[in-house]
N, C-alpha and C. Protein backbone atom coordinates (compact mmCIF):
# COMPACT_ATOMS: atom_id res chain seq x y z
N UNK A 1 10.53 -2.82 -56.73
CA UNK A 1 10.93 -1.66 -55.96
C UNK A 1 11.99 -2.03 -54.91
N UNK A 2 11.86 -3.38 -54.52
CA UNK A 2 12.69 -3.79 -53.44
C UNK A 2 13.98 -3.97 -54.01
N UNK A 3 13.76 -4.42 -55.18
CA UNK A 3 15.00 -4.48 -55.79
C UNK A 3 16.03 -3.23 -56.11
N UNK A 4 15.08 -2.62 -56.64
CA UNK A 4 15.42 -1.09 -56.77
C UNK A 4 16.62 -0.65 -55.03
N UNK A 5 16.04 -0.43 -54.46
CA UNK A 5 16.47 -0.08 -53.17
C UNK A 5 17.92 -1.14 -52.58
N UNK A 6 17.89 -2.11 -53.00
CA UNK A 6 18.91 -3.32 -53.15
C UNK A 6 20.13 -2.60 -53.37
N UNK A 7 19.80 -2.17 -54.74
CA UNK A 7 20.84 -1.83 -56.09
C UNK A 7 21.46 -0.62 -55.04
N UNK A 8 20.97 0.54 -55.10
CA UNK A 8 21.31 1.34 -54.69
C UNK A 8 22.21 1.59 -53.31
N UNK A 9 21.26 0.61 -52.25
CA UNK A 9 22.24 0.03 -51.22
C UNK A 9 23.89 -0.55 -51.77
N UNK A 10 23.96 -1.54 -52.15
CA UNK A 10 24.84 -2.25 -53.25
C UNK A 10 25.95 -0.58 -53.45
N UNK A 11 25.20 0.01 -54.18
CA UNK A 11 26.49 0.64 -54.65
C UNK A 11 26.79 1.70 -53.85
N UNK A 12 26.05 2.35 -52.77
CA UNK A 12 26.66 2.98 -51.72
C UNK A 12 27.76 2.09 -50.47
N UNK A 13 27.50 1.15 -50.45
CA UNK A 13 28.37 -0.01 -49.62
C UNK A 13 29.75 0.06 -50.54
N UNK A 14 29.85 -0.41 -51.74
CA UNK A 14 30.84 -0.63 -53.22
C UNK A 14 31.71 0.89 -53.12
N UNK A 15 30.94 1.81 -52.76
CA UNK A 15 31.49 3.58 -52.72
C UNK A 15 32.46 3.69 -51.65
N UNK A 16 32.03 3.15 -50.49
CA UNK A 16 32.88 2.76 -49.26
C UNK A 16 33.72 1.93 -48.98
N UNK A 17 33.81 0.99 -49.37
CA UNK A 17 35.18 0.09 -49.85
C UNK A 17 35.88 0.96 -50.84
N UNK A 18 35.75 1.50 -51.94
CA UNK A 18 36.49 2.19 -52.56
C UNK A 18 37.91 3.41 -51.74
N UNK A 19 36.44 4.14 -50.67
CA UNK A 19 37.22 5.22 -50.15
C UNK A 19 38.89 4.50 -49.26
N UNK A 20 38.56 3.32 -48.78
CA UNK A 20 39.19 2.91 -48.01
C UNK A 20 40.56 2.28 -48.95
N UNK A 21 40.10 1.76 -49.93
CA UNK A 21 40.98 1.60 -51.60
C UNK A 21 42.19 2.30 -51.65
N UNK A 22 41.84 3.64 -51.92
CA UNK A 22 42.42 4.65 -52.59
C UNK A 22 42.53 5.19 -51.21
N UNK A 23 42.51 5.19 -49.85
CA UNK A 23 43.46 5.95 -48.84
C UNK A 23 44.64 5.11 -49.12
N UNK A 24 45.01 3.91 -49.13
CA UNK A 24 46.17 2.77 -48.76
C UNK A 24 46.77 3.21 -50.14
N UNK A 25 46.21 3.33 -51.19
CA UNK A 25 46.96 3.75 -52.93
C UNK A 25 47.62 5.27 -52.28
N UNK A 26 46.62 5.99 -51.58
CA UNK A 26 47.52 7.57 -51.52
C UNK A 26 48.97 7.30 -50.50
N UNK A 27 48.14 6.65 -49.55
CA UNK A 27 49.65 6.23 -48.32
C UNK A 27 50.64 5.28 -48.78
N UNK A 28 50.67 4.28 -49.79
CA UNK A 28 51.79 3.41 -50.71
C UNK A 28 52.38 5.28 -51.38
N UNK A 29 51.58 5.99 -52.19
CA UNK A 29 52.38 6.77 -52.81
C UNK A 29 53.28 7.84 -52.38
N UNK A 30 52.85 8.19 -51.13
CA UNK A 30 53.12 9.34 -49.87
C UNK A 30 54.38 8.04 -49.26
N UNK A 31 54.43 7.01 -49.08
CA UNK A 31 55.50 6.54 -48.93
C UNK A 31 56.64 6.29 -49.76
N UNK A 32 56.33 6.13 -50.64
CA UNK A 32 57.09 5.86 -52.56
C UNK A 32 57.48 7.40 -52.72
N UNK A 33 57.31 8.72 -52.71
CA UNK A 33 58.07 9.68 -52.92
C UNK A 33 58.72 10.27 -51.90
N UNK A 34 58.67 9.31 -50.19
CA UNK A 34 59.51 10.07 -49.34
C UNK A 34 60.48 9.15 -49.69
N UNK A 35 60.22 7.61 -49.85
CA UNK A 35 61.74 7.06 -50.14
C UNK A 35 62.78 7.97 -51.52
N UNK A 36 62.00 8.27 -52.19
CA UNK A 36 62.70 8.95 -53.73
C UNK A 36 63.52 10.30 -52.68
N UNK A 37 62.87 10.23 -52.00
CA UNK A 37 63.50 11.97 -51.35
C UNK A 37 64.94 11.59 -50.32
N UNK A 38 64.56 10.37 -49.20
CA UNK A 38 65.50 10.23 -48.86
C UNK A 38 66.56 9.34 -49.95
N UNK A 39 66.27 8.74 -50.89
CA UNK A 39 67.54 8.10 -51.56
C UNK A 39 68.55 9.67 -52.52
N UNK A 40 67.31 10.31 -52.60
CA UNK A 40 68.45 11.51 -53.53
C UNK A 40 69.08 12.47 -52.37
N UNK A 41 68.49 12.92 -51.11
CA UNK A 41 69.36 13.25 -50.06
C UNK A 41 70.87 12.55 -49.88
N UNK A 42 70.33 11.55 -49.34
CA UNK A 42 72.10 10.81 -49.32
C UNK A 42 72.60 10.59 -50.58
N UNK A 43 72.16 10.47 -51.76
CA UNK A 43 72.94 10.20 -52.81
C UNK A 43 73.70 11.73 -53.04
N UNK A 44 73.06 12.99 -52.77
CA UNK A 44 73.69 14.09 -53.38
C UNK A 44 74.28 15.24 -52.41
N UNK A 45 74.14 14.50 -51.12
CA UNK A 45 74.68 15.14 -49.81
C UNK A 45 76.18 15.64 -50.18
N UNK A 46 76.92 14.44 -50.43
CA UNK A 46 78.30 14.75 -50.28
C UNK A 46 78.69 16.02 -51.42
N UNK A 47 77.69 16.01 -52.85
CA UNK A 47 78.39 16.83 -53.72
C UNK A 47 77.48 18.39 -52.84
N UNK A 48 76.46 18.64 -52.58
CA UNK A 48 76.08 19.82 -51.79
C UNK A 48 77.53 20.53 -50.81
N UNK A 49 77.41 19.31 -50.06
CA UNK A 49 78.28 19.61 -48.86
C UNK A 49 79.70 20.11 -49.46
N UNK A 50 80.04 19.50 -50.60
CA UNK A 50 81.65 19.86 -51.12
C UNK A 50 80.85 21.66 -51.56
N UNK A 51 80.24 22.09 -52.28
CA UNK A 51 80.13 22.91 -52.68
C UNK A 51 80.00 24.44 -51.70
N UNK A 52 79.00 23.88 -50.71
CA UNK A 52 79.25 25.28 -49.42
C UNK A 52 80.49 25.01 -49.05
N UNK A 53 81.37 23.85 -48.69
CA UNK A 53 82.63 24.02 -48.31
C UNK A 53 83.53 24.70 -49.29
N UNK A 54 83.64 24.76 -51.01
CA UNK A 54 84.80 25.56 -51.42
C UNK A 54 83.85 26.63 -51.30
N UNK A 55 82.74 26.81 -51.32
CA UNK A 55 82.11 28.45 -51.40
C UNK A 55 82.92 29.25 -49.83
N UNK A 56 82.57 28.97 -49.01
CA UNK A 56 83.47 29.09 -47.74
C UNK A 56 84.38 29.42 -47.76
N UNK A 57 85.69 28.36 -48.17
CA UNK A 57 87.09 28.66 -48.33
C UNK A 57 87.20 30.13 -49.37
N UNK A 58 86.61 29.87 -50.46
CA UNK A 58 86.76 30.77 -51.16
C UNK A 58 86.24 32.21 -50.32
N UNK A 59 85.12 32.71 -49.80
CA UNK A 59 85.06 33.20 -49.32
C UNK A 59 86.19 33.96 -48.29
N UNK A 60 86.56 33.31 -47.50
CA UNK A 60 87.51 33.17 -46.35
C UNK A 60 88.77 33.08 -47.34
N UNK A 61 89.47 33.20 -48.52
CA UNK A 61 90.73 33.13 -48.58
C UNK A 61 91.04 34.70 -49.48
N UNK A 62 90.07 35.12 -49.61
CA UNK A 62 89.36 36.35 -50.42
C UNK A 62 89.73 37.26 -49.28
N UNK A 63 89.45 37.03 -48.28
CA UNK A 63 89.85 38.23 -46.94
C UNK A 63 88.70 38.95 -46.80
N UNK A 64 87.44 38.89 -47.38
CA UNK A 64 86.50 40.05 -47.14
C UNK A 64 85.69 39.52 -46.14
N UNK A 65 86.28 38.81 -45.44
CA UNK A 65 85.02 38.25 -44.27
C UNK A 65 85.85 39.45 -42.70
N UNK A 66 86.73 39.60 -42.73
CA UNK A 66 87.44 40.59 -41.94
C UNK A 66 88.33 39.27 -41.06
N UNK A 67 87.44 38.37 -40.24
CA UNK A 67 88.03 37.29 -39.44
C UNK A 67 88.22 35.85 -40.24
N UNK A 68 89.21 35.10 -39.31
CA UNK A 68 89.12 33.84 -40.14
C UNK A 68 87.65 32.92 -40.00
N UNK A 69 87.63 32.36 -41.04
CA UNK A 69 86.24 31.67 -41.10
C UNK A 69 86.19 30.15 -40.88
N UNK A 70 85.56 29.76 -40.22
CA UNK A 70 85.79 27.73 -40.11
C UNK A 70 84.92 27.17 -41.13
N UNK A 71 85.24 26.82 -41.61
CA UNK A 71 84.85 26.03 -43.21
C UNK A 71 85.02 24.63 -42.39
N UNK A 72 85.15 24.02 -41.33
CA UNK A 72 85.45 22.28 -41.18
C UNK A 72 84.30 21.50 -41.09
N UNK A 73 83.20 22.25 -40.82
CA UNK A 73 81.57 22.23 -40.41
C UNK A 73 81.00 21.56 -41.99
């Protein structure tokens, strides 16, 4: 019976090391997809940024904005 009670101890202790396991696996992965986020930010900044800028010009050379528009932003 003592043994019994052993075992069971045993694998509630084994349950708790686990939890502590798999927080550091979730926080490696929660770190591993913010790097993926900031490397495709700067990798695709410049083509974003070109694109509101001719949307802009275009806008603004169209005349329907009434005033001139600053596209340098």
């Amino acid at each position: 019976m003592v043994d019994y009670f052993r075992i069971l101890l045993n694998a509630r202790l084994a349950k708790m090391e686990e939890r502590g396991a798999s927080a550091v696996e979730y926080g490696l992965l929660i770190a591993g997809i913010a790097a993926v986020i900031v490397v495709a930010i700067f990798a695709l900044g410049p083509m974003i940024q070109k694109a509101f800028t001719d949307t802009c010009e275009s806008v603004a050379t169209n005349g329907s904005l009434g005033t001139s528009a600053d596209c340098s932003n």
